[in-house]
Protein backbone atom coordinates (compact mmCIF):
# COMPACT_ATOMS: atom_id res chain seq x y z
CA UNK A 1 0.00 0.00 0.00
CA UNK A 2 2.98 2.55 1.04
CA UNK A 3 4.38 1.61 -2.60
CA UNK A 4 1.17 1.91 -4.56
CA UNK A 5 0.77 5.33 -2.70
CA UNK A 6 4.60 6.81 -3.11
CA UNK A 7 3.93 6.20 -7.06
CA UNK A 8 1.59 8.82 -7.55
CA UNK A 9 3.58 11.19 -5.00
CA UNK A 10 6.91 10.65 -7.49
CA UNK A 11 5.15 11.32 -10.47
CA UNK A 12 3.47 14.15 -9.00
CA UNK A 13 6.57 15.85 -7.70
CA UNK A 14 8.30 14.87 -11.33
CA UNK A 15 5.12 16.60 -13.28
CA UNK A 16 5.88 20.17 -10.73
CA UNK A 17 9.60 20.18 -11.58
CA UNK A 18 9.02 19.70 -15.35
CA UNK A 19 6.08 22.40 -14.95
CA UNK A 20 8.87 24.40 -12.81
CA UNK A 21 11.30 24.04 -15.64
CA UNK A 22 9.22 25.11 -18.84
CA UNK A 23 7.98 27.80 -16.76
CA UNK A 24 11.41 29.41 -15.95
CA UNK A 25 12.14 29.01 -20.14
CA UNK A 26 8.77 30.76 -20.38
CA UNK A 27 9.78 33.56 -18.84
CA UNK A 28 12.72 33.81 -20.50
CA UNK A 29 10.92 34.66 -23.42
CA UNK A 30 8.48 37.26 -21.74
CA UNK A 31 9.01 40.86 -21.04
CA UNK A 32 10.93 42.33 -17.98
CA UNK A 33 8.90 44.40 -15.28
CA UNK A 34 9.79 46.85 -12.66
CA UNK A 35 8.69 49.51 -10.68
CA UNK A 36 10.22 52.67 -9.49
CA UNK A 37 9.88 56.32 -9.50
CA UNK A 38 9.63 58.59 -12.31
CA UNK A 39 12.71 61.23 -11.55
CA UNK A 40 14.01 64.34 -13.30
CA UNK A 41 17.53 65.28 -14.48
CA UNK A 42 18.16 68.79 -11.77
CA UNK A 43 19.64 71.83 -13.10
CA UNK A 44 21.37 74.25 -10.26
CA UNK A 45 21.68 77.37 -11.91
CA UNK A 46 23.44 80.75 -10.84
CA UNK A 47 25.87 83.28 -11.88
CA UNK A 48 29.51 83.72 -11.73
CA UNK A 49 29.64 87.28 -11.07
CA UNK A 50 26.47 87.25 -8.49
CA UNK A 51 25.68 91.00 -6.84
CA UNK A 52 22.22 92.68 -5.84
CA UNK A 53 19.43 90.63 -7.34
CA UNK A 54 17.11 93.58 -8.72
CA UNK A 55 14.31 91.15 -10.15
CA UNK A 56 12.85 87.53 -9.70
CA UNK A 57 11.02 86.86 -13.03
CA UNK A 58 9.77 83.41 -12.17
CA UNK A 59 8.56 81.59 -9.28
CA UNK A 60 8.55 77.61 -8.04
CA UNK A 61 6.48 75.75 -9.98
CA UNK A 62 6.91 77.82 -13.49
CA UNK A 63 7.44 76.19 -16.27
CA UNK A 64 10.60 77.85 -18.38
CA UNK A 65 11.50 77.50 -22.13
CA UNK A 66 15.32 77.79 -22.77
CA UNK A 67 16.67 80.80 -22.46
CA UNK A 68 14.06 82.80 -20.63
CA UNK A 69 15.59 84.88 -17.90
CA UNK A 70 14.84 83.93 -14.25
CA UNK A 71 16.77 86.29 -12.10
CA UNK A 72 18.67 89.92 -13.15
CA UNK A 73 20.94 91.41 -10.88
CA UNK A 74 21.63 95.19 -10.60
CA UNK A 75 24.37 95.91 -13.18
CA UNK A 76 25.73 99.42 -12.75
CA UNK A 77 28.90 98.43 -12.08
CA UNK A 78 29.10 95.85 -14.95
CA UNK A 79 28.11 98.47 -17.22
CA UNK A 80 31.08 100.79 -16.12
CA UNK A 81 33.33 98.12 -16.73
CA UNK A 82 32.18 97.17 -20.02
CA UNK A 83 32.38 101.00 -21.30
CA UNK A 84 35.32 101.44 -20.17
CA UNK A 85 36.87 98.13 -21.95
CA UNK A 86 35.15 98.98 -25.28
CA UNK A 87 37.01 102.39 -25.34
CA UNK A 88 40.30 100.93 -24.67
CA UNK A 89 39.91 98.49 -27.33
CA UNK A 90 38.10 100.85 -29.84
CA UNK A 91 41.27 103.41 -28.87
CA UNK A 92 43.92 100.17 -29.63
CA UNK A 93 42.62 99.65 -32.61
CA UNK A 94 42.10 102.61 -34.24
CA UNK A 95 45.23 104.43 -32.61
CA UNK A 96 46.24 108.06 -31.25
CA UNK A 97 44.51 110.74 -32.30
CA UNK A 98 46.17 113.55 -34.34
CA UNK A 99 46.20 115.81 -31.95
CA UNK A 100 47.65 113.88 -28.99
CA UNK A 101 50.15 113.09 -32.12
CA UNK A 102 50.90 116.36 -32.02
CA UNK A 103 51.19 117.19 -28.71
CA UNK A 104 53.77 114.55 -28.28
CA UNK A 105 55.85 115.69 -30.83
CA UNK A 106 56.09 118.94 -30.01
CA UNK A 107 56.79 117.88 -26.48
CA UNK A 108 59.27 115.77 -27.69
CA UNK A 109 60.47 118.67 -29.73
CA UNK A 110 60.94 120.53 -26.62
CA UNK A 111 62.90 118.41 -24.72
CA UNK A 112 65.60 118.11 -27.69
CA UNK A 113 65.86 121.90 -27.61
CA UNK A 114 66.48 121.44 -23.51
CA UNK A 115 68.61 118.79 -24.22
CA UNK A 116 70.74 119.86 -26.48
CA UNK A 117 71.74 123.30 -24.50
CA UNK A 118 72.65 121.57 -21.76
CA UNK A 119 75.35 119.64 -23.84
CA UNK A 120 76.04 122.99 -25.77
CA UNK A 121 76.47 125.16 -22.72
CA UNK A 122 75.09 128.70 -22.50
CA UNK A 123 75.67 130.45 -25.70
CA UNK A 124 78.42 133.20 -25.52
CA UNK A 125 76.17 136.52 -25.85
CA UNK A 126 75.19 135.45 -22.34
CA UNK A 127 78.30 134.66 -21.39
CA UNK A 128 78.99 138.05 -22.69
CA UNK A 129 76.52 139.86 -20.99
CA UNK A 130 77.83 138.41 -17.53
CA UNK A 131 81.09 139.62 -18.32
CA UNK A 132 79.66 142.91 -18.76
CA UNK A 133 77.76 142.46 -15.37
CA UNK A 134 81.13 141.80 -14.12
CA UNK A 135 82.64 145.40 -15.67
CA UNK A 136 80.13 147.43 -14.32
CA UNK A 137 79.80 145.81 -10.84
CA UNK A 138 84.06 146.07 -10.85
CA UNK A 139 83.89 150.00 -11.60
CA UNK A 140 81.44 150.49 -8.71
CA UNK A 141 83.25 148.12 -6.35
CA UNK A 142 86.11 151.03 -7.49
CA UNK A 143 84.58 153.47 -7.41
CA UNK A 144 82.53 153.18 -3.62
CA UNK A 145 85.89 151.91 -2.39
CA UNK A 146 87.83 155.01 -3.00
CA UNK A 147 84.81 157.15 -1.99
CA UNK A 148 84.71 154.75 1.28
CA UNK A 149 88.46 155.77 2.18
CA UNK A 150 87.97 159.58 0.90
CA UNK A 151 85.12 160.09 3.64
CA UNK A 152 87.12 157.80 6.50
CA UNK A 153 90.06 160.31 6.08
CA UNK A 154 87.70 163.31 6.01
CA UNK A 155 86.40 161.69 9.01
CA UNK A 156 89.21 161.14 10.99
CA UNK A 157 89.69 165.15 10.22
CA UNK A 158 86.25 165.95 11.75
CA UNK A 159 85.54 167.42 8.13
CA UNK A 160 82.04 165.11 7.56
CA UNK A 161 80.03 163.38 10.23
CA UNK A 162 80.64 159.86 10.86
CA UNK A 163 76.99 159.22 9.74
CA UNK A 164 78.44 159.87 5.99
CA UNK A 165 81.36 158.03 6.44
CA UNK A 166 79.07 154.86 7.82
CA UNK A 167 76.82 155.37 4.44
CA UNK A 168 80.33 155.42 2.47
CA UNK A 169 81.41 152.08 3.69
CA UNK A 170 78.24 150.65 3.03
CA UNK A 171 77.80 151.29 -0.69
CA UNK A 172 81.17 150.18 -0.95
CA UNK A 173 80.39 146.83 1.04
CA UNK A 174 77.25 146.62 -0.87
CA UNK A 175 79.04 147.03 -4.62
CA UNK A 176 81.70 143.87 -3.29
CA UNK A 177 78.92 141.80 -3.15
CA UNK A 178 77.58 142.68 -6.41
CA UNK A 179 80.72 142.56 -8.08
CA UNK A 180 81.32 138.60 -6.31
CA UNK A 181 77.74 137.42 -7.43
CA UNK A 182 78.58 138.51 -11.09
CA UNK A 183 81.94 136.98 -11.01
CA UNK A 184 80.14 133.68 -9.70
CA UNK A 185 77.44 133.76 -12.52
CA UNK A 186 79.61 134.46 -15.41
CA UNK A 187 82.26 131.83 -13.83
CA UNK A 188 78.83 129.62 -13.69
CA UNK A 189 78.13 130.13 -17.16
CA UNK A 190 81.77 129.60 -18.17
CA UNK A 191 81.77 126.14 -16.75
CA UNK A 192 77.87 125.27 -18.60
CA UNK A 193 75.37 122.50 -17.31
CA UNK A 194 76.36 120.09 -14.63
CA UNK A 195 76.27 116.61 -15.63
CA UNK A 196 73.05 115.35 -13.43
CA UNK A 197 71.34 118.07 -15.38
CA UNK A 198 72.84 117.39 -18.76
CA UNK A 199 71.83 113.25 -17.88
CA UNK A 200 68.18 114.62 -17.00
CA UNK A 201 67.59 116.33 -19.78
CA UNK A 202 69.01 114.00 -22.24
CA UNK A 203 66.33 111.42 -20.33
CA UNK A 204 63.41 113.56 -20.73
CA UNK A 205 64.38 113.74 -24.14
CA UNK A 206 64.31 109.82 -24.56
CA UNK A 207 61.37 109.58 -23.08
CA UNK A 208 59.18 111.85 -25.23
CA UNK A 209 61.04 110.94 -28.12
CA UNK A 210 60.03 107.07 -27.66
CA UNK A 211 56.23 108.37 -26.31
CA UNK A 212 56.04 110.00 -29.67
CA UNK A 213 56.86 106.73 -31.69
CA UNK A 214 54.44 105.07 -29.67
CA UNK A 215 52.11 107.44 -30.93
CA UNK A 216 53.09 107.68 -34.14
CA UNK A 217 53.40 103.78 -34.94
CA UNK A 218 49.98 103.21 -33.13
CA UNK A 219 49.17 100.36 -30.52
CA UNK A 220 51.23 97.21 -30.59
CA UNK A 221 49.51 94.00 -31.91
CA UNK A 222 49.98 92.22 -27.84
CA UNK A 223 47.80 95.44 -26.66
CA UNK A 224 45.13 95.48 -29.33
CA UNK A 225 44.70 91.57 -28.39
CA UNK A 226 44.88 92.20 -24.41
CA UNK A 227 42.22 94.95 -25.12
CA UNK A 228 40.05 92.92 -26.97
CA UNK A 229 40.43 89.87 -24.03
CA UNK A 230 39.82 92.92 -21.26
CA UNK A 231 36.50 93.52 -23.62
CA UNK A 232 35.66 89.47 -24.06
CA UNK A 233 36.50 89.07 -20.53
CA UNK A 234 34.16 92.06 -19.32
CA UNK A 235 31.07 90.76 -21.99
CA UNK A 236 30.87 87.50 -20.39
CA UNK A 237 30.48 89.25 -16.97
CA UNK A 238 28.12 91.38 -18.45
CA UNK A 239 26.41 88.27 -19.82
CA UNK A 240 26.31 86.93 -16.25
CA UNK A 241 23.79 89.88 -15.33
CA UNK A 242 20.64 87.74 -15.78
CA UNK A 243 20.26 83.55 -15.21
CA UNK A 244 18.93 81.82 -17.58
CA UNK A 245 17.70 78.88 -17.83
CA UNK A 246 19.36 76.38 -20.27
CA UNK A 247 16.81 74.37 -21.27
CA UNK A 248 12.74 73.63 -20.87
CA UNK A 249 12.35 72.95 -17.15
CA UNK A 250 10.31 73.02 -14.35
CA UNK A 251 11.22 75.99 -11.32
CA UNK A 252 11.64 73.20 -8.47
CA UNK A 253 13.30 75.52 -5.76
CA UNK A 254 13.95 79.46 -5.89
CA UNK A 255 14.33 80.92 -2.33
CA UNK A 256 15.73 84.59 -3.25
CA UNK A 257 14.21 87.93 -3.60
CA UNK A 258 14.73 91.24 -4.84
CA UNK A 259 17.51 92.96 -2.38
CA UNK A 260 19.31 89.70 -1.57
CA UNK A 261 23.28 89.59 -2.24
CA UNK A 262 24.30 86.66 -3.87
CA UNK A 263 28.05 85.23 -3.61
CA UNK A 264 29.99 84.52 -7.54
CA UNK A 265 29.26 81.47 -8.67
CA UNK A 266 26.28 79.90 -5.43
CA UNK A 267 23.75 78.13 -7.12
CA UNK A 268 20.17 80.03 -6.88
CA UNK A 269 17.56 78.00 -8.18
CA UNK A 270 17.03 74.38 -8.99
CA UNK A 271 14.91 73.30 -12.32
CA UNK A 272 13.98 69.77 -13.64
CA UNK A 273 14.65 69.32 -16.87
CA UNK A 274 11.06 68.36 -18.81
CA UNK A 275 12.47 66.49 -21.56
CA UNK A 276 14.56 64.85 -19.28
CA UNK A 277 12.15 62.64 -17.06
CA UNK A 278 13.18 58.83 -16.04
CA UNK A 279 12.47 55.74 -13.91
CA UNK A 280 14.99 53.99 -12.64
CA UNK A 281 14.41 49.52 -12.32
CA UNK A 282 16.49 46.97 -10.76
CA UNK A 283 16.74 43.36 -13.00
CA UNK A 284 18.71 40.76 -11.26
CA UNK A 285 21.33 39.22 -12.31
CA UNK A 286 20.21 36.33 -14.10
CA UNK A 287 18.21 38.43 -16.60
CA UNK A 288 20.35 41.15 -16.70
CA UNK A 289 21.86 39.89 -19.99
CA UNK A 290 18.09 40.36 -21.73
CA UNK A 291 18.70 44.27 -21.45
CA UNK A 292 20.29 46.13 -23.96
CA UNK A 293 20.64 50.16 -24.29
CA UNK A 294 18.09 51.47 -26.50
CA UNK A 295 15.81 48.73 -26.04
CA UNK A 296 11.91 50.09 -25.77
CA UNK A 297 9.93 50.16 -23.13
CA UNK A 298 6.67 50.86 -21.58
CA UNK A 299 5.94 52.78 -18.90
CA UNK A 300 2.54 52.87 -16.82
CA UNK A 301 1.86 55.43 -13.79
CA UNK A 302 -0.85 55.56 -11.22
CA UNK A 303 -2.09 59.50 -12.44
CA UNK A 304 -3.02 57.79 -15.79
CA UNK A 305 -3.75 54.15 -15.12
CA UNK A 306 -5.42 54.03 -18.61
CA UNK A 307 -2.33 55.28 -20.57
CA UNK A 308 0.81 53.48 -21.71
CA UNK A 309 3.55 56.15 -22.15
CA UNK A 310 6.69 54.70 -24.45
CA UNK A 311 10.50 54.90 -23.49
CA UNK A 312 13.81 53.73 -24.05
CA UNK A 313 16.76 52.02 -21.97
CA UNK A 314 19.41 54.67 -21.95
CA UNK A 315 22.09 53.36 -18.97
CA UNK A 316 22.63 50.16 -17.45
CA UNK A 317 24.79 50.42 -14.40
CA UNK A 318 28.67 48.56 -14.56
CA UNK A 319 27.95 46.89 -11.14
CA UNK A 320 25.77 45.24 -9.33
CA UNK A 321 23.68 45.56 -6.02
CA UNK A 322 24.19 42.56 -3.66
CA UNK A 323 20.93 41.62 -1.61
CA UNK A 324 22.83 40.40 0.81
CA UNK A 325 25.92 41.78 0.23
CA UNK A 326 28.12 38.25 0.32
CA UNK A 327 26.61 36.80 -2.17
CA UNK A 328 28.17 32.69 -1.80
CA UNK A 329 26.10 30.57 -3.39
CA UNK A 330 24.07 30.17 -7.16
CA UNK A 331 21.10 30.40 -5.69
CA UNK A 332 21.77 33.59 -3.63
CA UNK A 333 22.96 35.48 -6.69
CA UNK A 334 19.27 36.00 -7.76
CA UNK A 335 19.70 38.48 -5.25
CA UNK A 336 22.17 40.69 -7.13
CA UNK A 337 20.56 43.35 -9.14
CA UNK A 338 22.01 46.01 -11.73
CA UNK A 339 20.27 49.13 -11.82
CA UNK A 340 18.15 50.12 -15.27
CA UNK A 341 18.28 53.57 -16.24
CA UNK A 342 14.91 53.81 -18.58
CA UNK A 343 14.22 57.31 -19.80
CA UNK A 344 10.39 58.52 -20.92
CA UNK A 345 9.24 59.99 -23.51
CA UNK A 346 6.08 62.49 -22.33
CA UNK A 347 5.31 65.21 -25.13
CA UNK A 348 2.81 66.07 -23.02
CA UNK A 349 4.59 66.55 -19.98
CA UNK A 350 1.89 64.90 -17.66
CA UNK A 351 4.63 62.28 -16.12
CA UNK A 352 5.66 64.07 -13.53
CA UNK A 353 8.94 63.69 -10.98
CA UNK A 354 7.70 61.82 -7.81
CA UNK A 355 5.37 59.58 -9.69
CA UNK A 356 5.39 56.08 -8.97
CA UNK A 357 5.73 54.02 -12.59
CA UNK A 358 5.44 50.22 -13.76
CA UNK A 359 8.17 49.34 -16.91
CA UNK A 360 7.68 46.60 -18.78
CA UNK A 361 10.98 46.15 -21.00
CA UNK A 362 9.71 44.45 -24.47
CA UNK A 363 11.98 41.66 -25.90
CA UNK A 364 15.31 43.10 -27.27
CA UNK A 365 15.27 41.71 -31.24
């Protein structure tokens, strides 16, 4: 009886593993599932320069097309900047203008003239004319000396008062001293320039002379192309005035207001990207070889039980998830899961970041 009944029990068992078997090669051949939730490439966005915000065009939960301005900051002070750089660079590369030409050469005409009578010396009609200073201040020197020692004699006589003979001896003192300072300027003249002054002017000279050139030649080719960097340079801080936003997205977080300072470069508001909406799935291991990027998919979420939105496999992860983490034996590695990057395509926009989403991967041809 134990035998008749242990048949039926074998062939039962043998009919569930066969059953067991077909089944597993069944769903080789089916479609992949997974769930997850729908997710949304984020954006941080902000400027490099930063300053006073002046205006906040947009507020969380706007939609934004590319491009459309978000924030402007108050830019006074860029403007300066930028004004200033186009004049230098409009001044490199058109050049002086005649008239500061002009001015520099007859500056630099100037300083040859100064120049060259230092090296010269003083020209000999003045050298002449101190000698002539020298002649006349001699004669009086004479000529209040002997009237000096005519009224000390008279004096010593009683014949004039001694108040005369004091006024005597002080012309006479009086036409020495002119008589030395004309003998010291036409000894000065004699001699001509002293070298430090002859090596100053010749250096003025030099200078004006190579100022002039610089004029006259125009601005170098290393200037006209650090100008026109100084002007790039201030145009892309100019540029960095207003935030954009760089693509069609959805204002997730903005937390600023007209007044605030903002630092160069801290990010100010965060967008998700519309066009740019996935679900992330986990296959294990064992089927993980069934998925290939670019494979289609389709995508069902809870808002819109009715509707099957299409998408694509766009990144498989390079390594797996252990569930445990020491994965030992065969049957344990069912466990290990890569992660399924499957991207949606919603024209509509209706899948929205948060959503919870069923993917059903369709057989890779």
């Amino acid at each position: 009886m134990k035998r008749k009944f242990l048949i039926p029990v074998v062939l039962i068992a043998a009919l569930a593993a066969m059953g067991a078997y077909s089944m597993s090669w069944f769903r080789r051949g089916t479609a992949l599932e997974g769930s997850g939730t729908v997710e949304a490439r984020n954006i941080r966005v902000g400027s490099k320069v930063g300053g006073r915000i002046d205006k906040v065009l947009v507020r969380e939960g706007d939609t934004v097309e590319a491009g459309q301005v978000l924030i402007s900051f108050d830019d006074k002070e860029l403007q300066a900047s930028l004004a200033q750089s186009r004049a230098n660079a409009v001044k490199a590369e058109r050049g002086f203008r005649p008239e500061e030409i002009a001015e520099a050469r007859a500056a630099a005409a100037q300083a040859k003239a100064e120049y060259e009578q230092r090296r010269n010396g003083y020209r000999q009609e003045d050298i002449d004319a101190a000698g002539a200073d020298l002649d006349r201040a001699t004669a009086d020197e004479v000529r209040t000396s002997l009237d000096f020692q005519r009224y000390d004699s008279l004096a010593q006589k009683d014949l004039v008062s001694k108040q005369q003979r004091d006024t005597a001896e002080a012309n006479w003192k009086m036409a020495a001293a002119l008589k030395q300072n004309a003998q010291h300027k036409l000894d000065e003249l004699k001699r001509g320039y002293r070298p430090e002054e002859i090596a100053s002017a010749e250096a003025r000279y030099h200078q004006t002379q190579a100022t002039l050139e610089k004029f006259e030649h125009g601005s170098r080719p290393e200037d006209i192309a650090a100008a026109r960097a100084a002007l790039a340079y201030d145009e892309a801080r100019y540029r960095e005035r207003q935030v954009l936003a760089p693509s069609a997205a959805t204002v997730e977080v903005l937390d600023v207001r007209p007044g605030d300072l903002v630092a160069p470069n801290a990010p100010i508001a965060t967008l998700l990207e519309r066009d740019q909406i996935y679900v992330r799935i986990y296959i294990p291991e064992t089927e993980i070889g069934r998925v290939r990027v670019g494979q289609k998919a389709e995508i069902r979420v809870d808002s819109f039980p009715h509707q099957t939105f299409s998408g694509s496999v766009e990144q498989i992860n390079q390594q797996a998830e252990f569930l445990p983490r020491n994965v030992q034996t065969r049957e344990e590695r069912v466990h290990q899961v890569f992660g399924v990057k499957v991207r949606i395509d919603d024209s509509s926009h209706r899948v929205l970041a948060g959503m919870a989403a069923d993917v059903k991967l369709n057989p890779a041809s």
